[in-house]
N, C-alpha and C. Protein backbone atom coordinates (compact mmCIF):
# COMPACT_ATOMS: atom_id res chain seq x y z
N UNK A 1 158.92 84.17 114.25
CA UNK A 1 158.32 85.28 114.95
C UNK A 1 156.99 84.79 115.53
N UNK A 2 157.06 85.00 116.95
CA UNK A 2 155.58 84.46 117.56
C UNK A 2 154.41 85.37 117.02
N UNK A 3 153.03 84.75 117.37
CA UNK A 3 152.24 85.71 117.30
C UNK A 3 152.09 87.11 117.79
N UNK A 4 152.50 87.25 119.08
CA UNK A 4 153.18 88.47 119.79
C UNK A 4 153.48 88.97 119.45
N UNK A 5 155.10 88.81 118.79
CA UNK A 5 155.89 89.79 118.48
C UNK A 5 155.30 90.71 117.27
N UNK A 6 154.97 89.61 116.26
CA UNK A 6 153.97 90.14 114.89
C UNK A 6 152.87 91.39 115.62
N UNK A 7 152.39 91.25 116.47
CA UNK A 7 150.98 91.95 116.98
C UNK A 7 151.95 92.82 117.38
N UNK A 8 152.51 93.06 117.92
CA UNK A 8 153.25 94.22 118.85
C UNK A 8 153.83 94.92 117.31
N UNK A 9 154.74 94.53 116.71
CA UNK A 9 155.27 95.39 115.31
C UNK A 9 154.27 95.88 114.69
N UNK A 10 153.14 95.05 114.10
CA UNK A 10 152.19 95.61 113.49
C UNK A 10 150.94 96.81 113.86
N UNK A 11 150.93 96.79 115.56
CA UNK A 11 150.13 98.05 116.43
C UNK A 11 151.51 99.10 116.32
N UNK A 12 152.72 98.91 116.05
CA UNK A 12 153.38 100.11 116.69
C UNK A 12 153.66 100.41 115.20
N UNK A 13 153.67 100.19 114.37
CA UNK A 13 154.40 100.44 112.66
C UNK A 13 153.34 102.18 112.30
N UNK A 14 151.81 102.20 112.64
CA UNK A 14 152.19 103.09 112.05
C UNK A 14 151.75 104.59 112.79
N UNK A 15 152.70 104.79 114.15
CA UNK A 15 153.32 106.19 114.60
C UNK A 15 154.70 106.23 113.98
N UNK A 16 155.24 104.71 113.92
CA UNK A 16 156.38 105.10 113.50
C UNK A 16 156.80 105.45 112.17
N UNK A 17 157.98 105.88 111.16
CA UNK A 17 158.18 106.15 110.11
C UNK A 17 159.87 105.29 109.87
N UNK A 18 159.70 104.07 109.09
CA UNK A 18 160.83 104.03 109.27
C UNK A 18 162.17 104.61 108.13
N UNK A 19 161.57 105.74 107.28
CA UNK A 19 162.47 106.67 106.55
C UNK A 19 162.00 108.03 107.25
N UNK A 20 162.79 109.17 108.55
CA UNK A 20 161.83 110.28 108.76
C UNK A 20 161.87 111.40 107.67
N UNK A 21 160.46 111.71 107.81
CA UNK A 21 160.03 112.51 107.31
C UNK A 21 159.33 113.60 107.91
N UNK A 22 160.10 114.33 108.17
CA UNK A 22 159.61 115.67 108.98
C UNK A 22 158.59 116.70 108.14
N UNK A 23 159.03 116.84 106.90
CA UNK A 23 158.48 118.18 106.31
C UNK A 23 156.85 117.50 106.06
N UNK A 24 156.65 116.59 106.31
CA UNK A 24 154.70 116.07 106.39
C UNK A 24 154.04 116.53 107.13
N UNK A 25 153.31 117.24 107.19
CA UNK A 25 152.42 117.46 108.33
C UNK A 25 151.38 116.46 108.54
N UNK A 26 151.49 116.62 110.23
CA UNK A 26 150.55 115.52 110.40
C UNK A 26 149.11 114.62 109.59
N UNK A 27 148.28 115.60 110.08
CA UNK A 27 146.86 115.59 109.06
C UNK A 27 147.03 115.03 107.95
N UNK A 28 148.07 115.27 107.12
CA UNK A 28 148.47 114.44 105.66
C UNK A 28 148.65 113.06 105.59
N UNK A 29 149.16 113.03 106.95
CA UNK A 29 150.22 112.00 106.62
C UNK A 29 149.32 110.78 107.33
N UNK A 30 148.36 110.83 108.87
CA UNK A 30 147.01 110.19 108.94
C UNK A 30 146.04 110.03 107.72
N UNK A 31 146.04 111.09 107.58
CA UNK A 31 144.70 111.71 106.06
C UNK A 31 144.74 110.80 104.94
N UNK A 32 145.84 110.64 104.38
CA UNK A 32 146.40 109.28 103.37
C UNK A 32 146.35 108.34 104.00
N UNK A 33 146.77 107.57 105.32
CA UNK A 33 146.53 106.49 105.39
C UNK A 33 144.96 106.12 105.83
N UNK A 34 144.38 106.60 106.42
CA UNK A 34 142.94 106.54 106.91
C UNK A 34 141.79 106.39 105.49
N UNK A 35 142.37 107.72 104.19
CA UNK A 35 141.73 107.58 103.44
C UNK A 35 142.03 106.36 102.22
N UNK A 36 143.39 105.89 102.47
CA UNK A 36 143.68 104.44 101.66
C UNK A 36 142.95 103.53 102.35
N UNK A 37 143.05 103.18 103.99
CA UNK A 37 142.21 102.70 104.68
C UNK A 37 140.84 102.39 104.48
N UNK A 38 139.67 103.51 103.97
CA UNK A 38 138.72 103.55 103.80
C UNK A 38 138.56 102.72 102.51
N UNK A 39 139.39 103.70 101.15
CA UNK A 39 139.07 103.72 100.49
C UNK A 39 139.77 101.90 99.92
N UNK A 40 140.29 101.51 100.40
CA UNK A 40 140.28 99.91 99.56
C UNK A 40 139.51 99.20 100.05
N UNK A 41 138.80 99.67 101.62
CA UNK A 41 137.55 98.66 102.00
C UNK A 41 136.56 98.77 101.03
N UNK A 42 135.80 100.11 100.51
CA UNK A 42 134.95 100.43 99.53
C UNK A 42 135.12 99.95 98.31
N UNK A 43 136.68 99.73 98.21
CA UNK A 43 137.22 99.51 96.57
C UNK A 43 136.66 98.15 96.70
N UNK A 44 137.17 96.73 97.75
CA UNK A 44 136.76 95.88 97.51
C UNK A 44 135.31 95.48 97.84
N UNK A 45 134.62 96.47 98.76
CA UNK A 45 133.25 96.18 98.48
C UNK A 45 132.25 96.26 97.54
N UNK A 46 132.80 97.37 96.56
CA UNK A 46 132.06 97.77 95.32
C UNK A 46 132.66 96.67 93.59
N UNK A 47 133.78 96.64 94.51
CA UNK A 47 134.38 95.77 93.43
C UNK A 47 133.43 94.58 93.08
N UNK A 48 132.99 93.64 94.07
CA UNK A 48 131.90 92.50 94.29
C UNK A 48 130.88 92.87 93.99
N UNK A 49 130.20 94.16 94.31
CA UNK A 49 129.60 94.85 93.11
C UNK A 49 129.38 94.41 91.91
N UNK A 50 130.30 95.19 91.50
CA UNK A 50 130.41 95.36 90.46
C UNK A 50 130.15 93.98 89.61
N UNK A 51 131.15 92.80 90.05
CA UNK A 51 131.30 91.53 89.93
C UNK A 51 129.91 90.79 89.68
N UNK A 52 128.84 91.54 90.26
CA UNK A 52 127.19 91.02 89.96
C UNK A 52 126.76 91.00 88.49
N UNK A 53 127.53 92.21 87.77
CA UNK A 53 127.66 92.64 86.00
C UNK A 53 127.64 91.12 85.31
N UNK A 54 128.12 90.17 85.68
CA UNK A 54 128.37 88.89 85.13
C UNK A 54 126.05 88.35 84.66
N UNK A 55 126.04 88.83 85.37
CA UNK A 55 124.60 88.01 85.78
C UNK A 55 123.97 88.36 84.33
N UNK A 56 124.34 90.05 84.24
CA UNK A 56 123.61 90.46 83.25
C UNK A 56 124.43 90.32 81.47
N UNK A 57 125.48 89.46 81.57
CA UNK A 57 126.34 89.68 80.53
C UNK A 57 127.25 90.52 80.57
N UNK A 58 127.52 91.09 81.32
CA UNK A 58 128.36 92.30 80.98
C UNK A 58 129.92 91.76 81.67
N UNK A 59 130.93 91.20 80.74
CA UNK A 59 132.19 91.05 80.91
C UNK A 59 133.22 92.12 81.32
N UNK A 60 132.74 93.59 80.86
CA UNK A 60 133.88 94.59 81.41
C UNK A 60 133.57 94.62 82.75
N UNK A 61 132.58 94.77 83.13
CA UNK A 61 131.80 94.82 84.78
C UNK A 61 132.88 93.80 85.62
N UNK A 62 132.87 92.60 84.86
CA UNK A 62 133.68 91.57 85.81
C UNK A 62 134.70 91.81 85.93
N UNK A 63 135.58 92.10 84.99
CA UNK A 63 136.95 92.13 84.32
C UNK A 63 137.21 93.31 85.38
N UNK A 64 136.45 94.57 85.43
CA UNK A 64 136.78 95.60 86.23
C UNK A 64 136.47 95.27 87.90
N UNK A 65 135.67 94.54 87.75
CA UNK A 65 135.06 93.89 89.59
C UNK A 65 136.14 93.73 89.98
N UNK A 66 136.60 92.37 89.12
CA UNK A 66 138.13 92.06 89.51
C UNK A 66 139.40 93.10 89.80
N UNK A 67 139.53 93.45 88.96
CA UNK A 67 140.52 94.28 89.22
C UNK A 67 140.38 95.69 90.22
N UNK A 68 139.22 95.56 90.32
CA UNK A 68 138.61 96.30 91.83
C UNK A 68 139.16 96.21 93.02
N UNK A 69 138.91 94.93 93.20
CA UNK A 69 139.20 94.28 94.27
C UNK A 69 140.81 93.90 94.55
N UNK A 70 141.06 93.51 93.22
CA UNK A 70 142.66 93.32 93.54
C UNK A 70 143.75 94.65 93.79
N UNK A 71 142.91 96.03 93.51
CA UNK A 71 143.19 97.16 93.69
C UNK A 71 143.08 97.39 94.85
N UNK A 72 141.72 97.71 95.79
CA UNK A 72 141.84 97.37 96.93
C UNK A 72 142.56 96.30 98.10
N UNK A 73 142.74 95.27 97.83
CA UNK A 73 143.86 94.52 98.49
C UNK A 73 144.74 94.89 98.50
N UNK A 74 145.77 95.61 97.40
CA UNK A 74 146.62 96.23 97.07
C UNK A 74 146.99 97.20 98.02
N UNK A 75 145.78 98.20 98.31
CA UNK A 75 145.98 99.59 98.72
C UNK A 75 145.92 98.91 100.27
N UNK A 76 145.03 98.33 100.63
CA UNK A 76 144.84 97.43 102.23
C UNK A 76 145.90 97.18 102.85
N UNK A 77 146.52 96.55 102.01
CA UNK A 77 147.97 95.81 102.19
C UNK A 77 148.99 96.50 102.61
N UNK A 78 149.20 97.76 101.68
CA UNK A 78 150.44 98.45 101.64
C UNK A 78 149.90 99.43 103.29
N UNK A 79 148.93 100.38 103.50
CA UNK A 79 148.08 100.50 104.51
C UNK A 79 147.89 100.05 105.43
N UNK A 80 147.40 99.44 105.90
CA UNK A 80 147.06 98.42 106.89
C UNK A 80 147.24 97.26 106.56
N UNK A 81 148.71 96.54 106.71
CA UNK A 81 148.78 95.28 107.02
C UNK A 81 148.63 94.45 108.20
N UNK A 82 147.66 95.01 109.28
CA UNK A 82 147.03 93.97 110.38
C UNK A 82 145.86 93.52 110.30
N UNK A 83 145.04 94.25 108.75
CA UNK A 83 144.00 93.54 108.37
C UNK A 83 144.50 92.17 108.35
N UNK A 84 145.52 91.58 107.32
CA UNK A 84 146.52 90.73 106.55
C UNK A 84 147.37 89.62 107.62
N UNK A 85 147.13 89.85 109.13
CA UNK A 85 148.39 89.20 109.95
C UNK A 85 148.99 87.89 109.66
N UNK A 86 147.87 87.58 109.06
CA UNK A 86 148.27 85.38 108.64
C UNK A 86 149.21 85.46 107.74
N UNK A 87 149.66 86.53 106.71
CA UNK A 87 149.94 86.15 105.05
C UNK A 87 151.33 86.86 106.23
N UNK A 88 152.49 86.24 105.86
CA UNK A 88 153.47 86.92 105.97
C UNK A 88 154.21 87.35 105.26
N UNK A 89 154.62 87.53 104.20
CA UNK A 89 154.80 88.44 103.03
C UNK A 89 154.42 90.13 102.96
N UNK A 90 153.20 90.13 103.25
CA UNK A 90 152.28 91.26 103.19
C UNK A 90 152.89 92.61 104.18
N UNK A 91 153.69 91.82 105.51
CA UNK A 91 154.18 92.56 106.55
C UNK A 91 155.55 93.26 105.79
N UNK A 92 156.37 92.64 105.04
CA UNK A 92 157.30 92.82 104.25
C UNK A 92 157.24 93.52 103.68
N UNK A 93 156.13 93.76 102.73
CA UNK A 93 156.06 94.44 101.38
C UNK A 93 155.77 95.63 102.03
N UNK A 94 154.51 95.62 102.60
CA UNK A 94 154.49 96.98 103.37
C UNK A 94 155.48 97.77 104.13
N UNK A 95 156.44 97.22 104.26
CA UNK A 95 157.84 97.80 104.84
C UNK A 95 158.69 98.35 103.80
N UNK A 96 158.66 97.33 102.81
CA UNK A 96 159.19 97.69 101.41
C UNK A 96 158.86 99.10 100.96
N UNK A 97 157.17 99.34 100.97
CA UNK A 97 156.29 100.45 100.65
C UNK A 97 156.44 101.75 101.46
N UNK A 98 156.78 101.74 102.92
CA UNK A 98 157.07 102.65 103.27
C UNK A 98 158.42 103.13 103.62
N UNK A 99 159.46 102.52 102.88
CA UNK A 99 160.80 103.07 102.86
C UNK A 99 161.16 103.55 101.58
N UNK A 100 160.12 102.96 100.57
CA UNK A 100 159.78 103.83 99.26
C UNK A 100 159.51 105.81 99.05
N UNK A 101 160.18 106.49 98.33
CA UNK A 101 159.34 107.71 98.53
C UNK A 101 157.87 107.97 98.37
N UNK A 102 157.37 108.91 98.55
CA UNK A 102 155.68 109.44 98.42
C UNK A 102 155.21 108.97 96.84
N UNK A 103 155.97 109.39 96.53
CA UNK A 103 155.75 109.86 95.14
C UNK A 103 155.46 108.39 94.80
N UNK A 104 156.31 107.06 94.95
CA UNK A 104 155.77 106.08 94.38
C UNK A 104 154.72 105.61 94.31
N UNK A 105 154.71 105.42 96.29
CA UNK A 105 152.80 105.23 95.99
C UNK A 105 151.63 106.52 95.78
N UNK A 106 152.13 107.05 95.34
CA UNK A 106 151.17 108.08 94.71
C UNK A 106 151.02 107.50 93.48
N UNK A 107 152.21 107.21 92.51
CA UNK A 107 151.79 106.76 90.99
C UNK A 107 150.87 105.46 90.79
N UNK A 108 151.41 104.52 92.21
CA UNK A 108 150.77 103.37 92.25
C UNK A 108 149.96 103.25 92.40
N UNK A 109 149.08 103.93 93.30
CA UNK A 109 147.68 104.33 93.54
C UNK A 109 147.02 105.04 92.55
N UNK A 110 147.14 105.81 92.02
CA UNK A 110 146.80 106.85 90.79
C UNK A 110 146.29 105.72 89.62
N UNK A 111 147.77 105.15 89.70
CA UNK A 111 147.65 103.69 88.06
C UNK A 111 146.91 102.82 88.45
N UNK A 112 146.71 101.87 89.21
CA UNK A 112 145.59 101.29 89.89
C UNK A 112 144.02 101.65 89.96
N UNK A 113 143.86 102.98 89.96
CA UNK A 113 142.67 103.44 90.21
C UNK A 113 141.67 103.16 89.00
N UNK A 114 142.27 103.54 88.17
CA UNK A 114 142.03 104.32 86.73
C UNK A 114 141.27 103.01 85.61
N UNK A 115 141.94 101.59 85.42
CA UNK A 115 141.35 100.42 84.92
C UNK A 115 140.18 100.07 85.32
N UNK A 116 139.72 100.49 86.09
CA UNK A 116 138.40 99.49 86.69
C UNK A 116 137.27 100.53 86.32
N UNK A 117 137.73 101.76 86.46
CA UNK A 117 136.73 102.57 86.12
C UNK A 117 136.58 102.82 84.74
N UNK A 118 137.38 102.66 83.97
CA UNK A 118 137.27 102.44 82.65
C UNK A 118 136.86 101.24 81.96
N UNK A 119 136.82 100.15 82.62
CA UNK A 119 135.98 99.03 82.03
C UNK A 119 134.64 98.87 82.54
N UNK A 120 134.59 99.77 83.75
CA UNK A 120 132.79 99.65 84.29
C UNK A 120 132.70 100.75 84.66
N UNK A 121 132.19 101.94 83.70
CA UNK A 121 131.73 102.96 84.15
C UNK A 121 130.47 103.21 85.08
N UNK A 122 130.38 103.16 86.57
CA UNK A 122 129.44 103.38 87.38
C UNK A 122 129.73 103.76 88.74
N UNK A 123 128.51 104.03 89.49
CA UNK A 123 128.64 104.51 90.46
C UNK A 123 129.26 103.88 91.35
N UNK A 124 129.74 102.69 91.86
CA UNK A 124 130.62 101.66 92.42
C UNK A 124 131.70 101.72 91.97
N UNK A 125 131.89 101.89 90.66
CA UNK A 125 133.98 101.60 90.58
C UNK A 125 133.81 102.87 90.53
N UNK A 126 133.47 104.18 90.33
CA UNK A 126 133.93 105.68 90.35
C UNK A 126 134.04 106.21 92.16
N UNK A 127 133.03 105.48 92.91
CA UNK A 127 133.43 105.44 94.31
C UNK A 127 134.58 104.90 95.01
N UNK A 128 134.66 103.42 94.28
CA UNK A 128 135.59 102.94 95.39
C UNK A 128 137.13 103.39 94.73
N UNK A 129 136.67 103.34 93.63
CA UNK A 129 138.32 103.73 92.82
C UNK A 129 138.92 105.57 93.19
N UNK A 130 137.77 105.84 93.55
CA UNK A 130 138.00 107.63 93.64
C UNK A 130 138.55 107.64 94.89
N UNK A 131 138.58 106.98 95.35
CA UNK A 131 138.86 106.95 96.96
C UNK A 131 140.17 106.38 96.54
N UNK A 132 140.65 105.20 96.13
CA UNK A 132 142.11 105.22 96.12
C UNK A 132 142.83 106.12 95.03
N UNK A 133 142.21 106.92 94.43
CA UNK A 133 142.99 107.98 93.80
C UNK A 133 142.86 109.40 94.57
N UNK A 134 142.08 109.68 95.26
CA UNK A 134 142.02 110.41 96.29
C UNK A 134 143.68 110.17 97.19
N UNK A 135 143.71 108.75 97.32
CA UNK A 135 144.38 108.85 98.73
C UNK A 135 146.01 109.19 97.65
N UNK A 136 146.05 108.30 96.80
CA UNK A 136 147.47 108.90 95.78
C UNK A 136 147.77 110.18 95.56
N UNK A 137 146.20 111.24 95.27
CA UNK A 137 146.34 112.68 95.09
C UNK A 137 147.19 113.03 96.60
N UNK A 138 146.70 112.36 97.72
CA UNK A 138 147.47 112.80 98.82
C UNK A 138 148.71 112.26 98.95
N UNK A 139 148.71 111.42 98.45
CA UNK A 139 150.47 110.69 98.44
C UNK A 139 151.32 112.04 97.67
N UNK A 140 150.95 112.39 96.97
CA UNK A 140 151.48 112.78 95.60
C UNK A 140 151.79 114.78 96.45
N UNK A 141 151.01 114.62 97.32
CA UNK A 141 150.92 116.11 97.89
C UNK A 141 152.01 116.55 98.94
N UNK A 142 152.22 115.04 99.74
CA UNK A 142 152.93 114.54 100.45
C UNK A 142 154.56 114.73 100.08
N UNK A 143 154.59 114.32 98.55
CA UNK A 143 155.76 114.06 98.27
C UNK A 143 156.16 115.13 97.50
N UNK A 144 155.39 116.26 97.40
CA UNK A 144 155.62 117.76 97.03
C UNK A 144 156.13 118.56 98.29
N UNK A 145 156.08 118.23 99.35
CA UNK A 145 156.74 118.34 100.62
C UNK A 145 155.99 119.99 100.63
N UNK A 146 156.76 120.84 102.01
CA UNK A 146 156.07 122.29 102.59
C UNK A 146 155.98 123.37 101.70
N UNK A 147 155.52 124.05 102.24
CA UNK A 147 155.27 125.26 100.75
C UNK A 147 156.51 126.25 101.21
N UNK A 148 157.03 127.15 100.22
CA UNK A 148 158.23 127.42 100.86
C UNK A 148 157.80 128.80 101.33
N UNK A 149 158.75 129.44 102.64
CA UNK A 149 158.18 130.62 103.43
C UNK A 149 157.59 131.80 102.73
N UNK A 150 157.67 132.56 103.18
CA UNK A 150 157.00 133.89 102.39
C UNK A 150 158.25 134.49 101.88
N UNK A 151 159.60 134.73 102.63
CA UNK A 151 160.57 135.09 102.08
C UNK A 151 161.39 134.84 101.02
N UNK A 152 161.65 133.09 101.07
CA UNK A 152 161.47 132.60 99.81
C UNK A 152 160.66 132.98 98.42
N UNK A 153 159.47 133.13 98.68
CA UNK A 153 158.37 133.39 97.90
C UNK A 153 158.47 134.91 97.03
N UNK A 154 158.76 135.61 98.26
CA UNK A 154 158.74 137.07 97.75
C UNK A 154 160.27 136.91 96.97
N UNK A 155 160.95 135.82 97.06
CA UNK A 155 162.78 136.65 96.69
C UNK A 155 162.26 136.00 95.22
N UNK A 156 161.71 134.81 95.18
CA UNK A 156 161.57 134.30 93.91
C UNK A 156 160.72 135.17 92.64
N UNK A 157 160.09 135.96 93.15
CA UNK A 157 158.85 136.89 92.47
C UNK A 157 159.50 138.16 92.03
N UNK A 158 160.24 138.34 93.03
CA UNK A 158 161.04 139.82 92.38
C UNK A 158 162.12 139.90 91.19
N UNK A 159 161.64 141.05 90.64
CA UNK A 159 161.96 141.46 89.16
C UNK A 159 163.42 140.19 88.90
N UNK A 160 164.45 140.97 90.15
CA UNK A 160 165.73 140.24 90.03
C UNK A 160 165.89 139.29 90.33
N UNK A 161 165.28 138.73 90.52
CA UNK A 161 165.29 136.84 90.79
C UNK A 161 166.02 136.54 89.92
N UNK A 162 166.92 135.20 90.08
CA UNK A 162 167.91 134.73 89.36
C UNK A 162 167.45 133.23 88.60
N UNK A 163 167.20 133.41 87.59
CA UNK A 163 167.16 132.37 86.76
C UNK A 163 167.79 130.74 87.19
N UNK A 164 166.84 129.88 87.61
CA UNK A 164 167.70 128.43 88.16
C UNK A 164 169.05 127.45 87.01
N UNK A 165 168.27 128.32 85.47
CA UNK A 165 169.43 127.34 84.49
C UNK A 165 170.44 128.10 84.46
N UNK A 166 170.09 129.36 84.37
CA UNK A 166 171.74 130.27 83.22
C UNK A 166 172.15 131.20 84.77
N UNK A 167 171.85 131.36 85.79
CA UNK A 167 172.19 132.35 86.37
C UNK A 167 171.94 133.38 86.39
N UNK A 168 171.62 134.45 85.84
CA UNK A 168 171.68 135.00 84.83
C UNK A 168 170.36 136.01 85.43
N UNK A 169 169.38 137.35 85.56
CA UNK A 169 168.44 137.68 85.48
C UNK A 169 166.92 137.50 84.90
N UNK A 170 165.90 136.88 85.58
CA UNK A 170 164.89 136.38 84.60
C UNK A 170 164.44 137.59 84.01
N UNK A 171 164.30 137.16 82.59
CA UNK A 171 163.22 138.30 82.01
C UNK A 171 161.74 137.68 81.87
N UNK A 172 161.39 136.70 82.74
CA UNK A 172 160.09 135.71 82.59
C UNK A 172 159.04 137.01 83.05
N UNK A 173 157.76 137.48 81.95
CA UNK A 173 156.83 138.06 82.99
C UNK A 173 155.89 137.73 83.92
N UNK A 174 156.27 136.20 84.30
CA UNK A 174 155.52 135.52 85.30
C UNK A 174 156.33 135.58 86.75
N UNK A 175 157.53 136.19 85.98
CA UNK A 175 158.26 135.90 87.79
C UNK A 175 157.87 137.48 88.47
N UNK A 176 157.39 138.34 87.66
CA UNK A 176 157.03 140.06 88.36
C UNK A 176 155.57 139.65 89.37
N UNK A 177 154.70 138.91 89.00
CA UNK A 177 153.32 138.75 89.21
C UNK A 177 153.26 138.99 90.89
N UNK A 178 153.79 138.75 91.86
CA UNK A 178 153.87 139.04 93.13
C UNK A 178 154.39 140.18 93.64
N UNK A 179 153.77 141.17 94.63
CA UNK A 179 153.89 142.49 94.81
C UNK A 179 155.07 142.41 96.01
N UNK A 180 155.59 143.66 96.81
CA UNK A 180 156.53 143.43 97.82
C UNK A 180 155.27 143.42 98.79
N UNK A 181 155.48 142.40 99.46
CA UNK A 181 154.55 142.18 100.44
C UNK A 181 154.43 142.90 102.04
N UNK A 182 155.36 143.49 101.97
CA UNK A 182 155.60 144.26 103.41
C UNK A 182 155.39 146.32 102.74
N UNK A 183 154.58 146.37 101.59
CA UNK A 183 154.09 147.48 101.22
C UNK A 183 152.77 147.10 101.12
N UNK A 184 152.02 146.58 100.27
CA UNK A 184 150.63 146.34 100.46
C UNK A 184 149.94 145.71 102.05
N UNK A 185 149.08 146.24 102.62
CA UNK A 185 148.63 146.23 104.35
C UNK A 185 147.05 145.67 103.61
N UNK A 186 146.57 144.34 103.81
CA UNK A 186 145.20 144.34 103.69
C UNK A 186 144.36 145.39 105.27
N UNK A 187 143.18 145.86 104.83
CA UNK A 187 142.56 147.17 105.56
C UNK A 187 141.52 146.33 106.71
């Protein structure tokens, strides 16, 4: 693959989706990548940060620097692989990553986040790491897909709603909690 062709796949990869996914709304679906975007540049800038902890003795500082950073590459990668154009692998995996459901990289991001800030509690790994758990909370929102209509909503709430295991009538008093909505008029 020439340099070209690589540059041309990698500017057009991400309008495109190559599993569609309609029920995303837009904003989400930019919103996660922009904020993985951000947030593994910060991850690996704070990560080096962090990585300064060595000077003063402090081994979790490093231990977490590290794994800062390799968190952020991580999230970069799967995200924006035209940071990455030389490594060719990276173009792969990220293809790998987005024919994956939401939900994965939501856990992946989530689990990733969480080590670094626990071996260096500070204002640098709680930034850069919050940001790639930020962007997983949006993965994860993503892969909870649209909220369902109002009709839906109201059939599920009423008294007679049908139980999803037994069939059967709920007697749950959580399924009454919603009123008929085409009787109450806010004024």
């Amino acid at each position: 693959m020439s340099f070209a062709e690589r540059l041309t796949t990698l500017m057009a990869r991400p309008g495109q989706d190559n599993v569609p996914r309609d029920d995303v709304p837009w904003h989400l679906k930019y919103g996660g990548r922009a904020a993985g975007i951000v947030g593994g540049f910060f991850a690996v800038l704070f990560g080096l940060y962090n990585c300064i902890g060595i000077l003063l003795g402090d081994v979790g500082c490093l231990i977490g620097g590290i794994l800062q950073i390799l968190a952020g590459f991580v999230v970069l990668a799967i995200e924006a692989p035209c940071c990455f154009i030389f490594i060719d692998y990276v173009q792969q995996a990220a293809e790998k990553a987005d024919q994956r459901p939401y939900w994965n990289r939501a856990a992946l991001y989530c689990i990733i986040a969480i080590p670094p800030v626990v071996l260096c509690l500070g204002l640098g790994s709680l930034f850069g790491c919050g940001l790639i758990f930020v962007t997983g909370m949006l993965y994860g929102m993503m892969a909870l897909g649209k909220k369902g209509s109002r009709e839906d909503m109201a059939a599920m709430a009423s008294p007679n709603a049908m139980s999803p295991v037994q069939g059967v009538p709920s007697t749950d008093q959580h399924s009454t909690l919603m009123e008929d909505p085409d009787v109450w008029r806010p004024t």
